[in-house]
Structures are given as structure tokens and as C-alpha cells.
Protein backbone atom coordinates (compact mmCIF):
# COMPACT_ATOMS: atom_id res chain seq x y z
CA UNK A 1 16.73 -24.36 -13.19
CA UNK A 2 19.80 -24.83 -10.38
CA UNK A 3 18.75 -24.64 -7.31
CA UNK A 4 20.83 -21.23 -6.86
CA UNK A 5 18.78 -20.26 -9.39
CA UNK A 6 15.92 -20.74 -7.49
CA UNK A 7 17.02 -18.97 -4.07
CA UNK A 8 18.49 -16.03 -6.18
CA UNK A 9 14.92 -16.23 -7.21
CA UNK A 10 13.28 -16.41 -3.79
CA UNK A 11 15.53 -13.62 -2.44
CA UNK A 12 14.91 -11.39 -4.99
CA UNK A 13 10.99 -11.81 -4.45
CA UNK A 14 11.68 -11.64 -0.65
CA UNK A 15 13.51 -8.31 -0.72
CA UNK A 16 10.80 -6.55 -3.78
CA UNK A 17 7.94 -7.62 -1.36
CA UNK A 18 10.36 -5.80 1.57
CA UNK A 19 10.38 -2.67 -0.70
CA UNK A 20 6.78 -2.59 -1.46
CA UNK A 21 6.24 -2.33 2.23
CA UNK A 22 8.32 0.36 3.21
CA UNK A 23 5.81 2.97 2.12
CA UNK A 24 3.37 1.00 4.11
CA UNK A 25 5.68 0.78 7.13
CA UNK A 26 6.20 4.51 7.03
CA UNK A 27 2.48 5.70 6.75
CA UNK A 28 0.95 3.13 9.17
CA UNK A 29 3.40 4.02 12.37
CA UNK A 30 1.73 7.13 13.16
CA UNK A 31 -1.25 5.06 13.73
CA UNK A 32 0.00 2.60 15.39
CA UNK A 33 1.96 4.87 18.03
CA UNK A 34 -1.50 6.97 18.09
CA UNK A 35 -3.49 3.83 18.65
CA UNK A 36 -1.03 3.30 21.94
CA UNK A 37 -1.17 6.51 23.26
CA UNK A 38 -4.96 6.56 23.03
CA UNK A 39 -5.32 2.59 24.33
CA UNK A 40 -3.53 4.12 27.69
CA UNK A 41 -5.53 6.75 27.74
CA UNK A 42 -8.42 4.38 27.32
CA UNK A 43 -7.74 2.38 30.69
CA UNK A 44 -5.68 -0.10 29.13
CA UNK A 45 -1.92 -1.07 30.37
CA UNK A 46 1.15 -1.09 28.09
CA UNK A 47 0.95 -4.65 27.82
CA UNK A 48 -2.60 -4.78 27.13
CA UNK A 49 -2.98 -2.70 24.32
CA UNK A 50 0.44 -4.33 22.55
CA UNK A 51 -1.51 -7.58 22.82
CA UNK A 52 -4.35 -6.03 21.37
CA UNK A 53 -2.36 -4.84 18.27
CA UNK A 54 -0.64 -8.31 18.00
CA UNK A 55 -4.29 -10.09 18.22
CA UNK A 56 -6.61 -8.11 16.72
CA UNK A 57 -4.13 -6.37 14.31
CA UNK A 58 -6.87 -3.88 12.52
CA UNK A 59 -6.55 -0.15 13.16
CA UNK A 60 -10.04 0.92 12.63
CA UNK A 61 -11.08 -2.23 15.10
CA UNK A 62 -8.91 -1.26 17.22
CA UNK A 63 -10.04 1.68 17.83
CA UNK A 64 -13.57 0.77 17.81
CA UNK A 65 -12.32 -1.11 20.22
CA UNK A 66 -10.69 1.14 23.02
CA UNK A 67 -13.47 3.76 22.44
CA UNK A 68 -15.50 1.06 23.83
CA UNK A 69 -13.75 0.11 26.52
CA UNK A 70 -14.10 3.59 27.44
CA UNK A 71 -17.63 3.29 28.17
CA UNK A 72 -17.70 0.42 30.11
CA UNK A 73 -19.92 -1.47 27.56
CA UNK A 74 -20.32 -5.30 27.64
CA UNK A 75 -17.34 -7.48 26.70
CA UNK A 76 -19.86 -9.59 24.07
CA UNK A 77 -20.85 -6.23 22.05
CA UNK A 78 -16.98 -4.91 22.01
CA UNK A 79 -16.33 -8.39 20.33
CA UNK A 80 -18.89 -7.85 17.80
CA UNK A 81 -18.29 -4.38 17.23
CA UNK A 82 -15.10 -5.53 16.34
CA UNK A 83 -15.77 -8.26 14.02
CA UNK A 84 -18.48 -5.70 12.46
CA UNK A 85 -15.27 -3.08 11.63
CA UNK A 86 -13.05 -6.44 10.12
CA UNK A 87 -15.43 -8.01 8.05
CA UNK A 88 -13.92 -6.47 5.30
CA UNK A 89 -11.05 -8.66 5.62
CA UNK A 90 -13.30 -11.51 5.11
CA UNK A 91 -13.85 -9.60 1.45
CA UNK A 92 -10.37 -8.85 1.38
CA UNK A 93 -9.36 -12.79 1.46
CA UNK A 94 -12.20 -13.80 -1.15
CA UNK A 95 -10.70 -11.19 -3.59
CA UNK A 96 -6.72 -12.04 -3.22
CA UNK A 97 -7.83 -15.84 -2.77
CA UNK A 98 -9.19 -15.90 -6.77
CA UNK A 99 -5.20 -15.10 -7.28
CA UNK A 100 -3.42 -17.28 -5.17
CA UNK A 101 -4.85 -21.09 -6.04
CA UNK A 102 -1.08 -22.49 -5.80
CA UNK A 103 -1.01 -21.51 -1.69
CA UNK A 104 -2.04 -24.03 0.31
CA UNK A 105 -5.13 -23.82 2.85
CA UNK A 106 -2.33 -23.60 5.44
CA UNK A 107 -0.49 -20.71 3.76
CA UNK A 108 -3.82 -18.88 2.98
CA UNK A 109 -4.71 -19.49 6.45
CA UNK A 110 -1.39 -17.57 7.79
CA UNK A 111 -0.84 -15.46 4.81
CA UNK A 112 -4.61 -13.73 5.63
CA UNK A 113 -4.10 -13.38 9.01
CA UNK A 114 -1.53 -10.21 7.92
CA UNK A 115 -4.13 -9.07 4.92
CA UNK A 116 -4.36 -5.84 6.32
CA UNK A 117 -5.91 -2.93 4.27
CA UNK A 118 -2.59 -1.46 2.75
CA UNK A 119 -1.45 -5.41 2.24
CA UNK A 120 -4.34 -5.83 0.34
CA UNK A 121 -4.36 -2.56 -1.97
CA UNK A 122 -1.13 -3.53 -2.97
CA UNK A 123 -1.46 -7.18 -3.53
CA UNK A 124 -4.37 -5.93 -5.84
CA UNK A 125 -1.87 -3.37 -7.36
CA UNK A 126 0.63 -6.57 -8.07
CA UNK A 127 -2.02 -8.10 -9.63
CA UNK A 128 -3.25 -5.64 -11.75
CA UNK A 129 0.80 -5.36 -12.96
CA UNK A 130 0.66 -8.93 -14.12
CA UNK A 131 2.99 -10.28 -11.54
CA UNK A 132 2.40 -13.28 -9.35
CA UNK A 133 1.54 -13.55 -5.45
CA UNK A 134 4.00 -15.32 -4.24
CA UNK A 135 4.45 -16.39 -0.70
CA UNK A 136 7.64 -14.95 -0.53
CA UNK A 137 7.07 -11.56 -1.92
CA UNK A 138 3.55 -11.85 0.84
CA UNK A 139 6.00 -12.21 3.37
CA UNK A 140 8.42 -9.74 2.86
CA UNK A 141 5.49 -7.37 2.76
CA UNK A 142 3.54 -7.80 5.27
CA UNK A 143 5.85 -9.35 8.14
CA UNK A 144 8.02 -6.27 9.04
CA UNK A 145 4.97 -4.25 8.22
CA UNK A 146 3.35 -6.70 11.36
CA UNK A 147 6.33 -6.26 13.76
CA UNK A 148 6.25 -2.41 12.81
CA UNK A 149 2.71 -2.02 13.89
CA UNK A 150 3.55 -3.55 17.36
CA UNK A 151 6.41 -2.18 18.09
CA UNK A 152 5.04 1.68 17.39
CA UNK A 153 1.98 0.09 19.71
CA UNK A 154 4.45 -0.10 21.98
CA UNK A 155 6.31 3.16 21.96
CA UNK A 156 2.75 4.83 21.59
CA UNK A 157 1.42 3.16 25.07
CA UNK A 158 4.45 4.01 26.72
CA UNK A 159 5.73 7.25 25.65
CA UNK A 160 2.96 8.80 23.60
CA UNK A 161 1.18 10.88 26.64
CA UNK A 162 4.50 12.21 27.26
CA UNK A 163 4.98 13.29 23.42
CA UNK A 164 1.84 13.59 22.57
CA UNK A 165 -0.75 16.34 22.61
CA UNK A 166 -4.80 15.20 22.93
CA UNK A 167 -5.16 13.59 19.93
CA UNK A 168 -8.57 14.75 19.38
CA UNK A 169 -7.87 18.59 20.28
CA UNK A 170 -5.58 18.71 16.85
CA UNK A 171 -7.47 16.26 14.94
CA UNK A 172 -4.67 13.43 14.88
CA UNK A 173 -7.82 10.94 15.71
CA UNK A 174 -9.02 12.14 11.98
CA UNK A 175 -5.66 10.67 9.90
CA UNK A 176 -7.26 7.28 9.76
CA UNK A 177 -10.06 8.15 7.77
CA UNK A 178 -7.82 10.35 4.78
CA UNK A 179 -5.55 7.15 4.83
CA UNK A 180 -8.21 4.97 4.11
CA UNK A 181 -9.77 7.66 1.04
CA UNK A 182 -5.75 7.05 0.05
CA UNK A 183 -6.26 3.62 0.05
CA UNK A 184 -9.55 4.12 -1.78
CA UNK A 185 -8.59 6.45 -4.33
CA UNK A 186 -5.57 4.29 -5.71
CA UNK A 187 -8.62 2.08 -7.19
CA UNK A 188 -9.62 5.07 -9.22
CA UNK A 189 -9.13 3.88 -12.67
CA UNK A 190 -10.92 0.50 -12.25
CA UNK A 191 -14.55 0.29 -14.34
CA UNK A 192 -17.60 1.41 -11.82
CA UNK A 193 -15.76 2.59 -9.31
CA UNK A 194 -17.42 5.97 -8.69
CA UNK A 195 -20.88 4.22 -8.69
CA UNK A 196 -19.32 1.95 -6.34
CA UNK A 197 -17.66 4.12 -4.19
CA UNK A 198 -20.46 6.93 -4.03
CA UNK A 199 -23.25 4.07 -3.12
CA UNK A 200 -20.86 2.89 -0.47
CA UNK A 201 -20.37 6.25 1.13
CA UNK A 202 -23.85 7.47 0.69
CA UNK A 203 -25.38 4.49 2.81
CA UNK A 204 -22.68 4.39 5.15
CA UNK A 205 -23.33 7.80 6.29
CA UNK A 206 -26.93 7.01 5.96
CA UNK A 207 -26.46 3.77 8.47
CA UNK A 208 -24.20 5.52 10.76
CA UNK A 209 -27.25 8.47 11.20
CA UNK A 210 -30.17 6.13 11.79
CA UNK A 211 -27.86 2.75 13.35
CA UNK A 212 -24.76 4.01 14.60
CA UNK A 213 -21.13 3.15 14.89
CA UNK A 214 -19.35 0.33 13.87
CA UNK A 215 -22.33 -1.22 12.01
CA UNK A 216 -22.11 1.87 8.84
CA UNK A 217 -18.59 0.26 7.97
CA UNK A 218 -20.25 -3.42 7.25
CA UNK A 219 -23.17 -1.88 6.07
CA UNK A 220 -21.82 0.72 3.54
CA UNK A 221 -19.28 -2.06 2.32
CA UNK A 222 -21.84 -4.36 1.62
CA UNK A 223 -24.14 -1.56 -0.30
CA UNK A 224 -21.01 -1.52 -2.85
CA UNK A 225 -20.33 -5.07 -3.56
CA UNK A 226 -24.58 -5.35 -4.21
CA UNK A 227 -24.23 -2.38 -6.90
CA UNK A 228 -21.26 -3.93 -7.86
CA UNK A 229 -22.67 -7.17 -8.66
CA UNK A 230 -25.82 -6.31 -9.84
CA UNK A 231 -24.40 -4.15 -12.72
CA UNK A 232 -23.96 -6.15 -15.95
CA UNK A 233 -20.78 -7.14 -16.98
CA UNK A 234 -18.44 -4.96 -18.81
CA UNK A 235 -18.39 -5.84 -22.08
CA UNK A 236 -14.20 -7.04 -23.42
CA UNK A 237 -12.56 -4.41 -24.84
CA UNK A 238 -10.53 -5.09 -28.38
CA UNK A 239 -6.81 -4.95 -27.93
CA UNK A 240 -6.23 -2.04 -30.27
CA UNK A 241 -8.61 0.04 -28.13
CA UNK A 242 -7.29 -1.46 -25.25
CA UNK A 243 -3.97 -0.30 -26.39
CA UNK A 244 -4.78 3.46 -27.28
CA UNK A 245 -6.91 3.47 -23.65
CA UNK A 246 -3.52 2.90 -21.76
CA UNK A 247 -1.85 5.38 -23.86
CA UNK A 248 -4.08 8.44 -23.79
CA UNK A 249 -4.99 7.56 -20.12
């Protein structure tokens, strides 16, 4: 293969990875510009709460996060409250890490740094198409998606109290939780994942009643993955049946 084989190659990966963002782009920069507006509105400065987004980089932390601040609780428990919320990242980099053996410790390092929720759902999705990971198509993905997410930070913290109603008074505060049952509902098809799903939600509830907030999120999460992997495996399914599954499905 010629080498302009190989960056025709590259570029074409770069700019499918670009296009399987845009979606992503579009629905996370509501959050992001709400995540601003509320960060100000928290106590925190412009500049602040742009760092915040560029360090932390988690929505649902994040907004652990400010709540927090709020309240004037110690700096230690906001850090843990935090990490609580993103452990599922840690999942998230086990699952997509099975898939990528040809990246480098370095690359996996980087790459999961930007393995954001909608990053990973359609990694998984790439996956389940029979395509490769590559670290180009990673990148075009999830890089702009990065710079999107701080920029809208930005025009959230400085503009969004001028634009910007109370978030909670018309319920903007609520759009991270239907795009996460998006996110969630994508996996539909995939063997046990009602089981899954409804054990997940059941105890999460459940922990956030007795324990509280952020602690249901690791909590419920971790409920699934122990039904998931204490169900037996699901027995291999003949190609012919396989076949007529797809089709009538």
C-alpha cells in the first residue's frame, strides 16, 4: 500500500470519526452552556468554571460539583463526590479497552481521558458495526466534541444569566437525565439489557432514598454489572438463526 494510500486512508477515518460527532456536538452544547450559566450562578468566575469543564470534563460531575460548591461543603468530599459520579468512566475504559489492544498505553492513556458518555455509546455502536477503533477516527470524534464543550462553558458563564431564564423554574436542569435514558436506550437490543437496566435503576433510586446523592450513580451502576455477570452466558446462536434474527428484527 503507497503511502498516499495510507493518508487517503487516515483522512478518510479522520473526517467519518468528525461526522459521527456532530450529533454529539449538537446535543451536548446545551449542557455545556447550561453547566456555565449555572457554575456562575454557583459562585464560580468565568474562568473558573471553563477550567472546570477543561479538567474535570464530565457533565453529571460537574454538576455534582457546583451544587456543592453551593453549600459550602468541604473541598475533600466535593472531590469524592466527583470521582463517585465518574467512576463509570473507569467501566467505560475496561469495556472499549477489550477493543483497542493495537493502542499503546500512551494512546489509551490520552484517548480515555475524552471517553465521555456519548464517546463511548458510539465507540460501542462502531464496534457492534464491525469496524475498527482507530486512533484517528477516536480523534476526530471526540476532539472537537472536547473544544465544543468548553467553548459553550464559556459562552454559558458569560452570557447565559443574560439569556437565560432559572434553569430550574422551566426544568432545563432536568435535560441531563432524558439524554442519558437516550444514551441508555440505544443499547436496547443487546441480550439482558432490561434485567440490567431495571436492577440498575431500581437500586439506584433505592440508594439515593436511604444514602443520598452522588453515591446512587456508583451504586446503581455497580448493581448492573453484578446481575450482569452473574447471569450465565448466552448460549451461541447458529448463523441461520442468527441470520433470520437480523431480518425479522
Amino acid at each position: 500500500m503507497s503511502a498516499t494510500s495510507v493518508s487517503s486512508d487516515r483522512l478518510d477515518d479522520l473526517w467519518k470519526g468528525v461526522r459521527a460527532g456532530v450529533p454529539i456536538f449538537v446535543a451536548s452544547a446545551p449542557f455545556a452552556v447550561l453547566f456555565g450559566a449555572m457554575a456562575v450562578e454557583n459562585g464560580l468566575s468565568v474562568a473558573q468554571a471553563v477550567l472546570m469543564s477543561a479538567a474535570v470534563y464530565g457533565g453529571a460531575s460537574q454538576m455534582v460539583g457546583i451544587e456543592l460548591f453551593g453549600q459550602h461543603v468541604a473541598p475533600w468530599l466535593i472531590v469524592f463526590s466527583i470521582f463517585a459520579v465518574n467512576f463509570r468512566h473507569v467501566l467505560y475504559s475496561a469495556a472499549i479497552g477489550q477493543h483497542v489492544p493495537h493502542w499503546s498505553p500512551l494512546k489509551k492513556a490520552a484517548a480515555f481521558f475524552f471517553l465521555v458518555d456519548p464517546v463511548f455509546a458510539e465507540s460501542e455502536r462502531r464496534v457492534e458495526n464491525g469496524k475498527r477503533i482507530s486512533i484517528i477516527w477516536y480523534a476526530g470524534m471526540s476532539l472537537p466534541m472536547y473544544c465544543s464543550w468548553i467553548l459553550m462553558t464559556w459562552i454559558g458563564a458569560k452570557f447565559g444569566s443574560q439569556v437565560m431564564p432559572d434553569a430550574h423554574a422551566i426544568g432545563l436542569d432536568f435535560l441531563l437525565s432524558i439524554y442519558f435514558l437516550g444514551l441508555v436506550m440505544g443499547f436496547r437490543k443487546r441480550p439482558r439489557w432490561l434485567p440490567v437496566v431495571l436492577v440498575s435503576a431500581v437500586v439506584s433510586v433505592i440508594a439515593y432514598r436511604t444514602i443520598g446523592s452522588p453515591w446512587h450513580v456508583s451504586i446503581g451502576a455497580l448493581a448492573g454489572i453484578l446481575l450482569a455477570a452473574a447471569l450465565p452466558p448466552r448460549a451461541a446462536v447458529p448463523l441461520e438463526a442468527a441470520a433470520v434474527e437480523e431480518a425479522t428484527s
